[in-house]
Each structure stands twice: as C-alpha cells, then as structure tokens.
Protein backbone atom coordinates (compact mmCIF):
# COMPACT_ATOMS: atom_id res chain seq x y z
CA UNK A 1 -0.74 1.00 34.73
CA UNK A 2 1.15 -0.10 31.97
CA UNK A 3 1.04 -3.59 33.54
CA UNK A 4 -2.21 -3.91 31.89
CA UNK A 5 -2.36 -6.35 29.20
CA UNK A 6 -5.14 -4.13 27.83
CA UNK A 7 -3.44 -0.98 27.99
CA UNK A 8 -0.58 -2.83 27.03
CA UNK A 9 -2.54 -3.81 23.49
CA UNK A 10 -4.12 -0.71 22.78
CA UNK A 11 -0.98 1.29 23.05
CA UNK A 12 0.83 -1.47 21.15
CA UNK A 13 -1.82 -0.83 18.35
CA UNK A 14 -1.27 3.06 18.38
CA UNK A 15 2.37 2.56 17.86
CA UNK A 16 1.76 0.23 15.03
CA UNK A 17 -0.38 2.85 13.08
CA UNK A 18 2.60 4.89 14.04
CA UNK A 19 5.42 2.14 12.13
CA UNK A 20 3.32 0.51 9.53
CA UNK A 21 2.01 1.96 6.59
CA UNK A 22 -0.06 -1.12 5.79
CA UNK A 23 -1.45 -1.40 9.04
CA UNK A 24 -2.33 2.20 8.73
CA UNK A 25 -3.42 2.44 4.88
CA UNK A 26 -1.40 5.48 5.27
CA UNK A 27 2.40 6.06 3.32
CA UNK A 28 3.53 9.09 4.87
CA UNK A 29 4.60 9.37 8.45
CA UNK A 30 1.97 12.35 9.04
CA UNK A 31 -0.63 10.51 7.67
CA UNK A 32 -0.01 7.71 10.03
CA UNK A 33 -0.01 10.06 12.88
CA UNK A 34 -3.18 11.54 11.95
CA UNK A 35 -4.43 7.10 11.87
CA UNK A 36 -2.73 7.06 15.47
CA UNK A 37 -4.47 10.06 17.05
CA UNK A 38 -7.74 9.11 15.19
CA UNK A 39 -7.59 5.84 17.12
CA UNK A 40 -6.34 7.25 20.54
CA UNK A 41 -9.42 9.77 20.30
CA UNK A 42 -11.59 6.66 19.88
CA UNK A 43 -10.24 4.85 22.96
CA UNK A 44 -10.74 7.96 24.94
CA UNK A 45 -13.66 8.82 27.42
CA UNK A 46 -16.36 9.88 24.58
CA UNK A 47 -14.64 7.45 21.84
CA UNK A 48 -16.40 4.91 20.19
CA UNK A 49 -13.76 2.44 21.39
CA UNK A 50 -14.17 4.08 25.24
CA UNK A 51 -11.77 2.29 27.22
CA UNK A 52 -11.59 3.73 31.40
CA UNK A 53 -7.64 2.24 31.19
CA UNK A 54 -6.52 4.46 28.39
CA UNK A 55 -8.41 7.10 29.27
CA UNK A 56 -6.78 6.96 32.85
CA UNK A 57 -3.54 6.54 31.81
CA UNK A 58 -3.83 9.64 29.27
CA UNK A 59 -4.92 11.63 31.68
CA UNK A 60 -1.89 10.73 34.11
CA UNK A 61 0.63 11.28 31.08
CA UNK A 62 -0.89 14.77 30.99
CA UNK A 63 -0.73 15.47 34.70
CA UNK A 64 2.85 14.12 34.79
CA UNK A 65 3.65 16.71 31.39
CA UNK A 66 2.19 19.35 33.54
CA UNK A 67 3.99 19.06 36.10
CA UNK A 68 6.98 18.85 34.45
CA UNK A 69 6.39 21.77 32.42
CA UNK A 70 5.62 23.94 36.17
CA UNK A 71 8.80 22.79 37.66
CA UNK A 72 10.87 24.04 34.43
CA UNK A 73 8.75 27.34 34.71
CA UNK A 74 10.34 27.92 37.98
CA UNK A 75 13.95 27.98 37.03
C-alpha cells in the first residue's frame, strides 16, 4: 500500500499538519492534531476528500492494531 504515490501524498500532508504550524494555521501541537485528524476524517470513506486508498489503508492499520492488541490479551 504505501507504495502508492497517492497514499504516499496524502499521508505526507497529514504529517505536515502534524510538523508545521504554518501549514496548519495552528501554534500548538494539539491544535495541529486536531488540523491532522480533521483532514484524515475528510479523506476517509464519507469525507469530502473520499479517497478508497486511505480509507483502505486505515482500515488495515486498525485490523493490524487489533490484532496486536488480542495477541497481548492472551499473555
């Protein structure tokens, strides 16, 4: 997935709302955050911005934190 040059540019673009407070319009690091999510939500299935990539690769992110989070359960 992440050999996607359009995944690769839309999470590039998160992480910049994430470093720079121009970029962002936003000074403090949890007001960037709340820039970052803002824009992840809009790439999402749903979002303005929909994009099937992102939304894919969230999703497999998620399955991959669940998973990890079941096998640590079981210790």
């Amino acid at each position: 997935m992440l050999k996607s040059k359009t995944l690769q540019h839309h999470l590039l673009t998160i992480q910049q709302f994430l470093v720079d407070p121009k970029l962002a319009n936003e000074h403090t690091v949890e007001g960037r955050r709340v820039v970052a999510l803002k824009k992840l939500r809009e790439l999402r299935a749903g979002g303005v911005e929909n994009n099937i990539e992102v939304e894919e690769f969230v999703l497999h992110v998620l399955d991959l934190m669940e998973r990890n989070r079941a096998g640590s359960d079981q210790s």
